[in-house]
PDB file of N, CA and C in Angstrom:
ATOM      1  N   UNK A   1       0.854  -1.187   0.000  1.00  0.00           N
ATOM      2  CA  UNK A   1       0.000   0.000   0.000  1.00  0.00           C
ATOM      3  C   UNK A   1       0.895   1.244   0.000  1.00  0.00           C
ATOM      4  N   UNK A   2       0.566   2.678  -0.882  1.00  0.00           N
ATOM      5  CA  UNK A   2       1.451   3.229  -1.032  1.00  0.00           C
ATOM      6  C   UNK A   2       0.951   4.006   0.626  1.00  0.00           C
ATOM      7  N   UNK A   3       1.967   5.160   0.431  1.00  0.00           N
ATOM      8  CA  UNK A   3       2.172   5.879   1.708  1.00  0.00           C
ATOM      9  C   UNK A   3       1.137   6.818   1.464  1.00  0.00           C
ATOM     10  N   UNK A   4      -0.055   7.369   2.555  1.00  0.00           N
ATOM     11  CA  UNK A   4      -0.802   8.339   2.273  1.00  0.00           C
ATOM     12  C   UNK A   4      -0.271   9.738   2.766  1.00  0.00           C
ATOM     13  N   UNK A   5      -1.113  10.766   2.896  1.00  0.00           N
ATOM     14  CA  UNK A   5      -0.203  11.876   2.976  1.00  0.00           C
ATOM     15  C   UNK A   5       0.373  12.312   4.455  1.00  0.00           C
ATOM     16  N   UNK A   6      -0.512  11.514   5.718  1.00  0.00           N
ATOM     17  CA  UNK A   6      -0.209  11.630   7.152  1.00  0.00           C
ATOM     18  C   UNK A   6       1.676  11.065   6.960  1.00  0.00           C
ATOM     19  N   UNK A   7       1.305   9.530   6.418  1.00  0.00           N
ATOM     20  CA  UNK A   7       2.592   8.910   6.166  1.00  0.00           C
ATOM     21  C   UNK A   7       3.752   9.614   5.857  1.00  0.00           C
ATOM     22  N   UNK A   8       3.332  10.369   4.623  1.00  0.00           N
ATOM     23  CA  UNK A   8       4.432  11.424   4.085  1.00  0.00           C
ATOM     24  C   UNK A   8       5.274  12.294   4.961  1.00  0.00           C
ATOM     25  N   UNK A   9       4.204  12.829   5.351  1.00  0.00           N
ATOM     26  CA  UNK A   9       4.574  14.092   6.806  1.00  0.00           C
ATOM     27  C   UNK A   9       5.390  13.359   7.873  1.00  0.00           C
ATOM     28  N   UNK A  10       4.693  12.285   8.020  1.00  0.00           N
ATOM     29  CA  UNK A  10       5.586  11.152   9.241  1.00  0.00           C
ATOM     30  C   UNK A  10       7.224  11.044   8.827  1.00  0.00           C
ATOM     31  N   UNK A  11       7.139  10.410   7.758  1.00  0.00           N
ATOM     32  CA  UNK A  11       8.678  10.107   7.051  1.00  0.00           C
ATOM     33  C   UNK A  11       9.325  11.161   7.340  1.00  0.00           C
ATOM     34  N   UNK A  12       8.853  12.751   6.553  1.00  0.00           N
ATOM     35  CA  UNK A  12       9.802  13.600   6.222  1.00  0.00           C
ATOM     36  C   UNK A  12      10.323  13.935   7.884  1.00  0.00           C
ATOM     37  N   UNK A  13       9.453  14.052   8.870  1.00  0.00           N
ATOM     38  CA  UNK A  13      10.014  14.495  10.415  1.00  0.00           C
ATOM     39  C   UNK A  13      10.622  13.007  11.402  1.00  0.00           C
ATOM     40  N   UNK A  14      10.568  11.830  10.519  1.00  0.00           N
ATOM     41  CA  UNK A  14      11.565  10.965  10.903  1.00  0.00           C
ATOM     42  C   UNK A  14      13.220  11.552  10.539  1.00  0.00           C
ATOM     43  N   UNK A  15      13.882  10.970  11.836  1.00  0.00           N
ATOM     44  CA  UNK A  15      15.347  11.353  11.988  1.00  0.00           C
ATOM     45  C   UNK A  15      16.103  10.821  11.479  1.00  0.00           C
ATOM     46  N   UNK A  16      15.959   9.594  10.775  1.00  0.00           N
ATOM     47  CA  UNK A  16      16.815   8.847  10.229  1.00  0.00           C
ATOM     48  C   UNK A  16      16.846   8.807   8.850  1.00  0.00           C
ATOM     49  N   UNK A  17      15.296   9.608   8.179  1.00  0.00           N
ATOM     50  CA  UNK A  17      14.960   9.913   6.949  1.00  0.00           C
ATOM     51  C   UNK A  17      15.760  11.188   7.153  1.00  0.00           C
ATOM     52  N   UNK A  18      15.708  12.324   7.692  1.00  0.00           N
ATOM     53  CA  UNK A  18      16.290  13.541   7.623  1.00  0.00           C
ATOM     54  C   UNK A  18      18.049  13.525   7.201  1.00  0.00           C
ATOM     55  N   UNK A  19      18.118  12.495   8.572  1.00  0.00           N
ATOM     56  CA  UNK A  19      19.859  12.256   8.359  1.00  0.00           C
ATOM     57  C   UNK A  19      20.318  11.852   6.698  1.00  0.00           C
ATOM     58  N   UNK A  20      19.538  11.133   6.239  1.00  0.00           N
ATOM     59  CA  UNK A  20      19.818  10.410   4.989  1.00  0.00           C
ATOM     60  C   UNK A  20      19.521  11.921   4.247  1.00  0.00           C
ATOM     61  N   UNK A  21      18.376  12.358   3.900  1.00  0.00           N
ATOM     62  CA  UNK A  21      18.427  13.570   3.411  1.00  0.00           C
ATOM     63  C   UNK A  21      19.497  14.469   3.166  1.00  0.00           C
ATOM     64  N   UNK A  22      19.960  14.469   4.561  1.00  0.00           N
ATOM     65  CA  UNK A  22      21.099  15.732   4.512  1.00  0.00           C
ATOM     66  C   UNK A  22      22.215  15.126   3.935  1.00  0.00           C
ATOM     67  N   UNK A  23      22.481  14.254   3.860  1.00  0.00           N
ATOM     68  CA  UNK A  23      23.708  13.465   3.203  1.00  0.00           C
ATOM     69  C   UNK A  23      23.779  13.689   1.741  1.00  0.00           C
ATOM     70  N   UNK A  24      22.596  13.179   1.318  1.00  0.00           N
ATOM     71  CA  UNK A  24      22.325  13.311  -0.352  1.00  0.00           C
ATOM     72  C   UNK A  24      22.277  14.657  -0.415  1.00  0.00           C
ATOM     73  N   UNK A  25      21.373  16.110   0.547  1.00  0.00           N
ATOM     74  CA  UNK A  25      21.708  16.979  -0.217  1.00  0.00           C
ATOM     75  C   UNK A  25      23.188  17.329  -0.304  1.00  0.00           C
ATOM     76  N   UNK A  26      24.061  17.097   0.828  1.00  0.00           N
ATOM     77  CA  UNK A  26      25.409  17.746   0.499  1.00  0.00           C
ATOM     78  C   UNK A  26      25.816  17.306  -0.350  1.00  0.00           C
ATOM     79  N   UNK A  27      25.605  16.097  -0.941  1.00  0.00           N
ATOM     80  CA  UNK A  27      26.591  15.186  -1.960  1.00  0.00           C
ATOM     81  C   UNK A  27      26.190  16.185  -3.157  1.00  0.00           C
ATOM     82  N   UNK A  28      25.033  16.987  -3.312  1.00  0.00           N
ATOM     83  CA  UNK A  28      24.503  17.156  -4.259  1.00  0.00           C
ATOM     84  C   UNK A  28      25.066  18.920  -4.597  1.00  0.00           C
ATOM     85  N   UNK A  29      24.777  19.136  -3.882  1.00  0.00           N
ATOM     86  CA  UNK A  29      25.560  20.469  -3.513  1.00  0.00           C
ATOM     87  C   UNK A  29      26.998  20.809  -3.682  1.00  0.00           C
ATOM     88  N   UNK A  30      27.958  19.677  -3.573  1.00  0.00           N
ATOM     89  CA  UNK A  30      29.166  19.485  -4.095  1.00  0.00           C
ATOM     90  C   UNK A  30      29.177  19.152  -5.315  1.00  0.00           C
ATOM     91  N   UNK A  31      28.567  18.529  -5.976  1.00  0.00           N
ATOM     92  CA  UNK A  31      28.239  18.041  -7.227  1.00  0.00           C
ATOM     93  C   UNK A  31      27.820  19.521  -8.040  1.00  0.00           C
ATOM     94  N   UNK A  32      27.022  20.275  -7.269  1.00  0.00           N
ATOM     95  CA  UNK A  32      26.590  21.223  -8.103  1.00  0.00           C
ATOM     96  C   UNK A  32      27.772  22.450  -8.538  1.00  0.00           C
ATOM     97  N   UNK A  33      28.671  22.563  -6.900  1.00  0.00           N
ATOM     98  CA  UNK A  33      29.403  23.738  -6.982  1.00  0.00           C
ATOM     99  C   UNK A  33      30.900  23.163  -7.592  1.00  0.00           C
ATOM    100  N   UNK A  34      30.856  21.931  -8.211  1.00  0.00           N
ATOM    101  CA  UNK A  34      31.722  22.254  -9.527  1.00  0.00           C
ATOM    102  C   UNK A  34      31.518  21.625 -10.525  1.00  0.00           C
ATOM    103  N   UNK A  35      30.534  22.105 -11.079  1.00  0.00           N
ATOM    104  CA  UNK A  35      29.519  21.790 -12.567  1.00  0.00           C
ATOM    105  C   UNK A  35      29.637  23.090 -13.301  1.00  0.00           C
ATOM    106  N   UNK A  36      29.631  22.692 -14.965  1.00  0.00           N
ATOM    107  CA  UNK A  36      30.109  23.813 -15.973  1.00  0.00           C
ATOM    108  C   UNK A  36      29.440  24.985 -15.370  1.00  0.00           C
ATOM    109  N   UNK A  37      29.858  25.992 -15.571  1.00  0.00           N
ATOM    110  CA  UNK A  37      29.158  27.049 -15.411  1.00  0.00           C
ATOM    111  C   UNK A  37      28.475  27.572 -16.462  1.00  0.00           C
ATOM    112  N   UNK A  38      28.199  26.871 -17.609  1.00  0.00           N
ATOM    113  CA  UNK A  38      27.396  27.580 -18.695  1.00  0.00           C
ATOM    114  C   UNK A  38      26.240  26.409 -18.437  1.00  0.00           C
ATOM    115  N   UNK A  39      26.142  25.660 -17.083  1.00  0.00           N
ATOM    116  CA  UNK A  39      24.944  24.804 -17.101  1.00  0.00           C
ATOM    117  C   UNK A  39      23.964  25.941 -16.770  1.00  0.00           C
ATOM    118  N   UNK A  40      23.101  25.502 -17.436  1.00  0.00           N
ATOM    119  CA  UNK A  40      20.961  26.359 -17.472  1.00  0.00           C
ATOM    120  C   UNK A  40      21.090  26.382 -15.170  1.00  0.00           C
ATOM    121  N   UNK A  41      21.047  27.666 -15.333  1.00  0.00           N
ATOM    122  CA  UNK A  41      20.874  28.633 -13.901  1.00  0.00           C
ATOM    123  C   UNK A  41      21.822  28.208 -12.976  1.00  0.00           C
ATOM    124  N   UNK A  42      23.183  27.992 -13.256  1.00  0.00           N
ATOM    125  CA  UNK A  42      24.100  27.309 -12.748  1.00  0.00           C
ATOM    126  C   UNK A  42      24.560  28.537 -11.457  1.00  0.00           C
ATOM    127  N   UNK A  43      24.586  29.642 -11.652  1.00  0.00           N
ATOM    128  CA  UNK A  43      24.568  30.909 -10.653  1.00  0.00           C
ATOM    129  C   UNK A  43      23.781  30.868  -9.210  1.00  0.00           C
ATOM    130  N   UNK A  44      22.243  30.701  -9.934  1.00  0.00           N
ATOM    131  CA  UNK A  44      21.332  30.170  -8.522  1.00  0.00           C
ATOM    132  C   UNK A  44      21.611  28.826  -8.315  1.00  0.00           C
ATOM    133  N   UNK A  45      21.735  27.556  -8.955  1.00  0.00           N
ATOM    134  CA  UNK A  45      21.661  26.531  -8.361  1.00  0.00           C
ATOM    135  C   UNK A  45      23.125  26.740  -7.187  1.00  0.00           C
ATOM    136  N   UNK A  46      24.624  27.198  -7.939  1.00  0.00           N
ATOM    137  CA  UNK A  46      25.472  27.068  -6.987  1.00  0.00           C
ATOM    138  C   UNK A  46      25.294  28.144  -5.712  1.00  0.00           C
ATOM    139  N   UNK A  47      24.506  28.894  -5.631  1.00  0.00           N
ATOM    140  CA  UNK A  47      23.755  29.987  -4.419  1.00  0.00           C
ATOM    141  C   UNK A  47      23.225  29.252  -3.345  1.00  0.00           C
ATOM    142  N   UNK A  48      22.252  28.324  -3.601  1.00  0.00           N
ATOM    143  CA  UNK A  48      21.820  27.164  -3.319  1.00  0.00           C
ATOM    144  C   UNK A  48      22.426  26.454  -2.819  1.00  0.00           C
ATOM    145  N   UNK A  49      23.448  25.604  -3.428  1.00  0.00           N
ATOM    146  CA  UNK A  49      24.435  25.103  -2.887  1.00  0.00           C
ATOM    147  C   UNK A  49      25.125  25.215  -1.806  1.00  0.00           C
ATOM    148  N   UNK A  50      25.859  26.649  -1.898  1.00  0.00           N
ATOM    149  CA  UNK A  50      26.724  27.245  -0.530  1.00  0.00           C
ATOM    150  C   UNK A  50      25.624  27.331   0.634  1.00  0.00           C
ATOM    151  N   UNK A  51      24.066  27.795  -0.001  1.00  0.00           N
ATOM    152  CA  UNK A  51      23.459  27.645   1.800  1.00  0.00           C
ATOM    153  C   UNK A  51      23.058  26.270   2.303  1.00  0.00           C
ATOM    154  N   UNK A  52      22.771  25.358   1.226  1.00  0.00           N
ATOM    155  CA  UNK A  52      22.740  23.700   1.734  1.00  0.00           C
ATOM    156  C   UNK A  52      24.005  23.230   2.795  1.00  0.00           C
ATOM    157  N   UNK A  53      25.529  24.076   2.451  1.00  0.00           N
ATOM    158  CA  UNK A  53      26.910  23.988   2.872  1.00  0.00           C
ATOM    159  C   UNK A  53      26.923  24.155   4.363  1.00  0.00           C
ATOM    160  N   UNK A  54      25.872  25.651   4.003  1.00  0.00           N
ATOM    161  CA  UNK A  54      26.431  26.397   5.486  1.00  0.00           C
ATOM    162  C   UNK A  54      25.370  26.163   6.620  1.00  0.00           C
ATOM    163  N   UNK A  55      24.482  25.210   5.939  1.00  0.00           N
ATOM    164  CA  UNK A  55      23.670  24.996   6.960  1.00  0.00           C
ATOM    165  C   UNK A  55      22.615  23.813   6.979  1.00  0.00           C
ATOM    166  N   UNK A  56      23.285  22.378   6.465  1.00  0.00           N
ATOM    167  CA  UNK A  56      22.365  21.502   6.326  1.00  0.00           C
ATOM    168  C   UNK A  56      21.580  20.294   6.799  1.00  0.00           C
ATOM    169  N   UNK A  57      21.715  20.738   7.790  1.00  0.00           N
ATOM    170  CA  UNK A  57      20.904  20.361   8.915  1.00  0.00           C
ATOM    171  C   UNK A  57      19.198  21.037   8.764  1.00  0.00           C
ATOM    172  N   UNK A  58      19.539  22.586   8.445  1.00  0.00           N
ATOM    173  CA  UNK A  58      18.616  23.027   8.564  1.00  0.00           C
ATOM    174  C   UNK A  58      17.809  23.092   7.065  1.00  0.00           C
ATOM    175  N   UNK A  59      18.420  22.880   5.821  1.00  0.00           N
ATOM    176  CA  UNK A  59      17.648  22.592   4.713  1.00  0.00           C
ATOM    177  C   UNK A  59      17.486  21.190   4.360  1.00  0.00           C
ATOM    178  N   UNK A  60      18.106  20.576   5.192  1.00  0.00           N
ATOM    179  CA  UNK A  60      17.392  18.722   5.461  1.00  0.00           C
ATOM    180  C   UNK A  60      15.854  19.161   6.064  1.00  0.00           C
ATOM    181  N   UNK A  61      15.675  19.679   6.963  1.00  0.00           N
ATOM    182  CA  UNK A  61      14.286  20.152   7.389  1.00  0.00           C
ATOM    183  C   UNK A  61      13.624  20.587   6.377  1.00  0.00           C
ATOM    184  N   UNK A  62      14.381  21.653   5.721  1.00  0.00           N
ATOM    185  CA  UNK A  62      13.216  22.432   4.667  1.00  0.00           C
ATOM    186  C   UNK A  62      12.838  21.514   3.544  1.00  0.00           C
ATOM    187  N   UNK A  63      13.716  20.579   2.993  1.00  0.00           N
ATOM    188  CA  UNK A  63      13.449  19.826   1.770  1.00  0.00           C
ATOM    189  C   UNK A  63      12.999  18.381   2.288  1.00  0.00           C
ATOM    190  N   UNK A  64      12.856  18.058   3.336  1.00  0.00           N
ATOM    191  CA  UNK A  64      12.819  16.933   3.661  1.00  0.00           C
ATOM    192  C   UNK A  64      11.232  16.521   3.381  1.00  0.00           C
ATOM    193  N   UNK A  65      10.041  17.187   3.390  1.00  0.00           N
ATOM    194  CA  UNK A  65       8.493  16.879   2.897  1.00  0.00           C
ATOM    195  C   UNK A  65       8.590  16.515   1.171  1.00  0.00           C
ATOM    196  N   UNK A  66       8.960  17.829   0.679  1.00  0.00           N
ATOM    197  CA  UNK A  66       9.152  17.554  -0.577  1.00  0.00           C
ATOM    198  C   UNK A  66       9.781  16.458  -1.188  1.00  0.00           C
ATOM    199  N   UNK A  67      10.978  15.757  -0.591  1.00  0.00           N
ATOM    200  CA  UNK A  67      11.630  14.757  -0.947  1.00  0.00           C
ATOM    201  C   UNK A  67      10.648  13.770  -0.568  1.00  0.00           C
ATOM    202  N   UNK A  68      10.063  13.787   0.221  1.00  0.00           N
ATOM    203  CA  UNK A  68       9.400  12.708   0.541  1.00  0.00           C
ATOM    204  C   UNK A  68       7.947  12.264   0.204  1.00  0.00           C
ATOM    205  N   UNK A  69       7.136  13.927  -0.547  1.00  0.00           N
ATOM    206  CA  UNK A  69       6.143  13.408  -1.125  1.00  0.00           C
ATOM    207  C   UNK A  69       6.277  12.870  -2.545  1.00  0.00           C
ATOM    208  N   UNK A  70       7.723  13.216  -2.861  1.00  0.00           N
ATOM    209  CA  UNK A  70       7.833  12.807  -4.561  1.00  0.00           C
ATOM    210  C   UNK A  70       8.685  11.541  -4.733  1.00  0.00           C
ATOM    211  N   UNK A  71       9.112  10.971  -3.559  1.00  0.00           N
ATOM    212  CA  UNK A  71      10.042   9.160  -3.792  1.00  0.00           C
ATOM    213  C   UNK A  71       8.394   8.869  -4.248  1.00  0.00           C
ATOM    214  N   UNK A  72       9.068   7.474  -4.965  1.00  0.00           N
ATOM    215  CA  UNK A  72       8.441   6.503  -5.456  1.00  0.00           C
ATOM    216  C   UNK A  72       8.377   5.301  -3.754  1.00  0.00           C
ATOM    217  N   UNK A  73       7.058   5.059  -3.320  1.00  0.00           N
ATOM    218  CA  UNK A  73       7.009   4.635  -2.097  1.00  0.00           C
ATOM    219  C   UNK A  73       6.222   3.423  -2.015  1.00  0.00           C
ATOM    220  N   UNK A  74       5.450   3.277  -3.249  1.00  0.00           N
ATOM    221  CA  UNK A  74       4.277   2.360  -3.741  1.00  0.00           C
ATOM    222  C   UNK A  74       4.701   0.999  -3.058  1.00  0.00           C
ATOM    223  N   UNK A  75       5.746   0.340  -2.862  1.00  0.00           N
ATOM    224  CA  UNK A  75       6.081  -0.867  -2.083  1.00  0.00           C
ATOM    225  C   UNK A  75       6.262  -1.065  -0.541  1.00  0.00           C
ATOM    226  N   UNK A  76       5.925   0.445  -0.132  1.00  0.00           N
ATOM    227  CA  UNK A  76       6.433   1.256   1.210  1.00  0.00           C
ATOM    228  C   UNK A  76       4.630   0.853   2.055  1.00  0.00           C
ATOM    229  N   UNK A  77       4.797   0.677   3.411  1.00  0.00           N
ATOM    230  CA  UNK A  77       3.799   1.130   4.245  1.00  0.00           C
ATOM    231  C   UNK A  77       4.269   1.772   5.352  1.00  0.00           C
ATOM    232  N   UNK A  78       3.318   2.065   6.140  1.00  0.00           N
ATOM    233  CA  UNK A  78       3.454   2.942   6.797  1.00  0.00           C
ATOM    234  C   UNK A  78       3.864   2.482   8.190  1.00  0.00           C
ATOM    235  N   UNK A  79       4.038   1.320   8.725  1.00  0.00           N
ATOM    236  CA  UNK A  79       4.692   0.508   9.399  1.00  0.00           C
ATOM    237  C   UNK A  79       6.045  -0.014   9.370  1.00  0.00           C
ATOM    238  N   UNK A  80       6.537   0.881   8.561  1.00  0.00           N
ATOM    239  CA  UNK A  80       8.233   0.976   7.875  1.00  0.00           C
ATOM    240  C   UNK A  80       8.648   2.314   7.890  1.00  0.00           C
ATOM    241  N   UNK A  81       7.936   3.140   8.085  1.00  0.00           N
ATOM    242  CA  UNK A  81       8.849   4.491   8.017  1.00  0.00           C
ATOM    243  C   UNK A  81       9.586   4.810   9.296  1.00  0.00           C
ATOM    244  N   UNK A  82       9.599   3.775   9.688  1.00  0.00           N
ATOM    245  CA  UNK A  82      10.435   4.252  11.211  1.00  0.00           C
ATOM    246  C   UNK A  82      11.623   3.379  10.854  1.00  0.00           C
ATOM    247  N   UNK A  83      11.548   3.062   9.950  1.00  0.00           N
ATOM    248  CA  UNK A  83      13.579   2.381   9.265  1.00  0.00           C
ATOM    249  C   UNK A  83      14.150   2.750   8.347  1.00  0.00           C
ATOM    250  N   UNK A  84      15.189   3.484   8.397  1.00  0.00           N
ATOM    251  CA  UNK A  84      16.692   4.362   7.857  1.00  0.00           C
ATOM    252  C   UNK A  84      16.514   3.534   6.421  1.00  0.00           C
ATOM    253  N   UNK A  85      16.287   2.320   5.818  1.00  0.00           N
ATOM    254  CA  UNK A  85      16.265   2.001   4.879  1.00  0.00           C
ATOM    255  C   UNK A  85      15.303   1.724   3.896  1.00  0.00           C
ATOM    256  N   UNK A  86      14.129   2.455   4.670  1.00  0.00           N
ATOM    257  CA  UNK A  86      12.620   2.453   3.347  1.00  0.00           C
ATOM    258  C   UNK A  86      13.153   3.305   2.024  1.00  0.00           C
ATOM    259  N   UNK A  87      14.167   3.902   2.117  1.00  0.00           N
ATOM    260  CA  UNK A  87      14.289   4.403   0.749  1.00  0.00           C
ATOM    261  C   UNK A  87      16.188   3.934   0.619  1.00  0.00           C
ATOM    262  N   UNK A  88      16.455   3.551  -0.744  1.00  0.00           N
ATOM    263  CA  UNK A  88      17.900   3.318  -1.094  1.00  0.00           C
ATOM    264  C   UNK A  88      17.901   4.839  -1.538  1.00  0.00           C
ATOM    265  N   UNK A  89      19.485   4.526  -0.878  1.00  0.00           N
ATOM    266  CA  UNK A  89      20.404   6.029  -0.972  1.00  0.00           C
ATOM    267  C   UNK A  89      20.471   6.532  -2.511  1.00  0.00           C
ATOM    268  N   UNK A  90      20.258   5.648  -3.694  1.00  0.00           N
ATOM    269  CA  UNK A  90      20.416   6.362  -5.265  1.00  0.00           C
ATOM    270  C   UNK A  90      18.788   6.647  -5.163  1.00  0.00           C
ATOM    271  N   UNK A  91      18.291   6.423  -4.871  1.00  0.00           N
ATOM    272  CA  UNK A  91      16.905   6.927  -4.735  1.00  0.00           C
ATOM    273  C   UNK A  91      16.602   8.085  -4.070  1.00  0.00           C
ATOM    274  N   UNK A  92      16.764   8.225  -3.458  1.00  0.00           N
ATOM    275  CA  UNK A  92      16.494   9.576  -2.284  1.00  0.00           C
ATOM    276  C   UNK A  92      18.196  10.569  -3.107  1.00  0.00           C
ATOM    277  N   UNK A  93      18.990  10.076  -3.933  1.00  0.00           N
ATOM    278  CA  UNK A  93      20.004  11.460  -4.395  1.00  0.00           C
ATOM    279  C   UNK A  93      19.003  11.730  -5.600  1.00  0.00           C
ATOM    280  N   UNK A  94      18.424  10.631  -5.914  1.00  0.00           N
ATOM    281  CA  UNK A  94      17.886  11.070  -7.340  1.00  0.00           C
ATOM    282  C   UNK A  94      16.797  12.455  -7.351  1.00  0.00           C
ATOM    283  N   UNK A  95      16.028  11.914  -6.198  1.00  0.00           N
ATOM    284  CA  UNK A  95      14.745  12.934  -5.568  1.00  0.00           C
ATOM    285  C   UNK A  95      14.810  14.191  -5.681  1.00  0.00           C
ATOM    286  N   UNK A  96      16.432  14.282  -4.644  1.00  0.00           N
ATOM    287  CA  UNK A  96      17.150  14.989  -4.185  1.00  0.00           C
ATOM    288  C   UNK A  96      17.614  15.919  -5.384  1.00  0.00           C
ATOM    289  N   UNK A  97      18.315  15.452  -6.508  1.00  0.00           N
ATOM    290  CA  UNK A  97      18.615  16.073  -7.694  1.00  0.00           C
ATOM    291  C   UNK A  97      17.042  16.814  -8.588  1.00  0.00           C
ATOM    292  N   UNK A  98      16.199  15.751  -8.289  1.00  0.00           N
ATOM    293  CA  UNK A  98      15.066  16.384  -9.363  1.00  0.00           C
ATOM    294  C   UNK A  98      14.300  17.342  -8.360  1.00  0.00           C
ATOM    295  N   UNK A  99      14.208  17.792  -7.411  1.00  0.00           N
ATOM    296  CA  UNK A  99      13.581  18.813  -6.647  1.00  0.00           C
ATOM    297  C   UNK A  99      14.556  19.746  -6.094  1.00  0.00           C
ATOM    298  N   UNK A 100      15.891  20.014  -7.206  1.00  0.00           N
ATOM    299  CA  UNK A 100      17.031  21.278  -6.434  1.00  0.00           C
ATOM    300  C   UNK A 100      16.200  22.291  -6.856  1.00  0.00           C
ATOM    301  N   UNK A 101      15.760  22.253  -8.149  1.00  0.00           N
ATOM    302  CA  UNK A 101      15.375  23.852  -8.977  1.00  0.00           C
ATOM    303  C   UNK A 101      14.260  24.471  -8.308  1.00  0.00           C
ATOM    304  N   UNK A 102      13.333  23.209  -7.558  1.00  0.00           N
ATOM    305  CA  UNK A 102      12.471  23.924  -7.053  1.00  0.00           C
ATOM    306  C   UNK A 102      12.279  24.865  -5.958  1.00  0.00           C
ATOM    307  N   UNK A 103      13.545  24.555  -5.402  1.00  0.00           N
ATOM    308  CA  UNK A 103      14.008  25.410  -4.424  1.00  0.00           C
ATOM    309  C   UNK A 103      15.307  26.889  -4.650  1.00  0.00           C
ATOM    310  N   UNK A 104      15.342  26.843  -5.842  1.00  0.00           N
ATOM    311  CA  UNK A 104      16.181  28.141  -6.436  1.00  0.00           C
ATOM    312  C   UNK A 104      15.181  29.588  -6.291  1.00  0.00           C
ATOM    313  N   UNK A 105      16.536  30.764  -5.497  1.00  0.00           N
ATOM    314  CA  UNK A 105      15.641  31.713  -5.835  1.00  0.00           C
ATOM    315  C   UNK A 105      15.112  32.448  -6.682  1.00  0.00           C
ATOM    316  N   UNK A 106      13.952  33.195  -7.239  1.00  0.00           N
ATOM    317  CA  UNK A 106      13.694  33.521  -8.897  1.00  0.00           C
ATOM    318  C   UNK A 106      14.977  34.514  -8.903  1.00  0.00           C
ATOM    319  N   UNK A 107      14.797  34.576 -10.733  1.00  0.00           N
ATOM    320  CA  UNK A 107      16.206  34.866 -11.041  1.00  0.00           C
ATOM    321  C   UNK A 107      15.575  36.502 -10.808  1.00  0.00           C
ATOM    322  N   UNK A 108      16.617  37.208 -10.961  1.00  0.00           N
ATOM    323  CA  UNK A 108      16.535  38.678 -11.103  1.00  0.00           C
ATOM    324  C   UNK A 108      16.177  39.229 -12.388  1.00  0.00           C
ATOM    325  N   UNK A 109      15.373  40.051 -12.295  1.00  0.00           N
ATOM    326  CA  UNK A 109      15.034  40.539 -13.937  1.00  0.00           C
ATOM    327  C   UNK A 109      15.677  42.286 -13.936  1.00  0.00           C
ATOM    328  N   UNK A 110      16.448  42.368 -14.824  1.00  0.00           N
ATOM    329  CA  UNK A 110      17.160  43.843 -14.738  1.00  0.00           C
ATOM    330  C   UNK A 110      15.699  44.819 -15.241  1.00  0.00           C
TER     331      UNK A 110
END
């Protein structure tokens, strides 16, 4: 049964989901801040980056719902989210990678 949305909320303020979180975002964040710089919004994503750096503990919190309403969980119940391994680690970087932009700030318009 997949995870409903109480579930969701549960996961993302589990500690062992968070911890994993913050891992993948830093990995990701390093990954970002040395990527071409003619990559599409490579300015904000590496902006992004340095505050995931300087503080990610605390954007494991902020991204941690979002990551968790968009895994693929369909094999998941809700009698498992209290174990560090309901999601594999290329899974949760992948998440992790496809929900950076959504968290970029809008660009500046001169």
């Amino acid at each position: 049964m997949a995870l409903q949305f109480q579930d969701k909320r549960n996961l993302a303020q589990n500690q062992f989901f968070l911890d994993k979180v913050e891992v993948a975002l830093v990995q990701a964040a390093l990954a970002i801040a040395s990527e071409d710089p003619a990559a599409k919004d490579h300015d904000r994503r590496v902006s992004l980056a340095r505050e995931v750096l300087i503080d990610s503990p605390g954007w494991a919190r902020r991204m941690a719902l979002a990551v968790a309403v968009s895994l693929e969980t369909s094999d998941k119940d809700a009698a498992e989210i209290d174990r560090a391994d309901i999601v594999d680690d290329a899974a949760l970087s992948a998440q992790v990678a496809a929900i950076w932009g959504a968290f970029l700030t809008p660009p500046v318009t001169p």
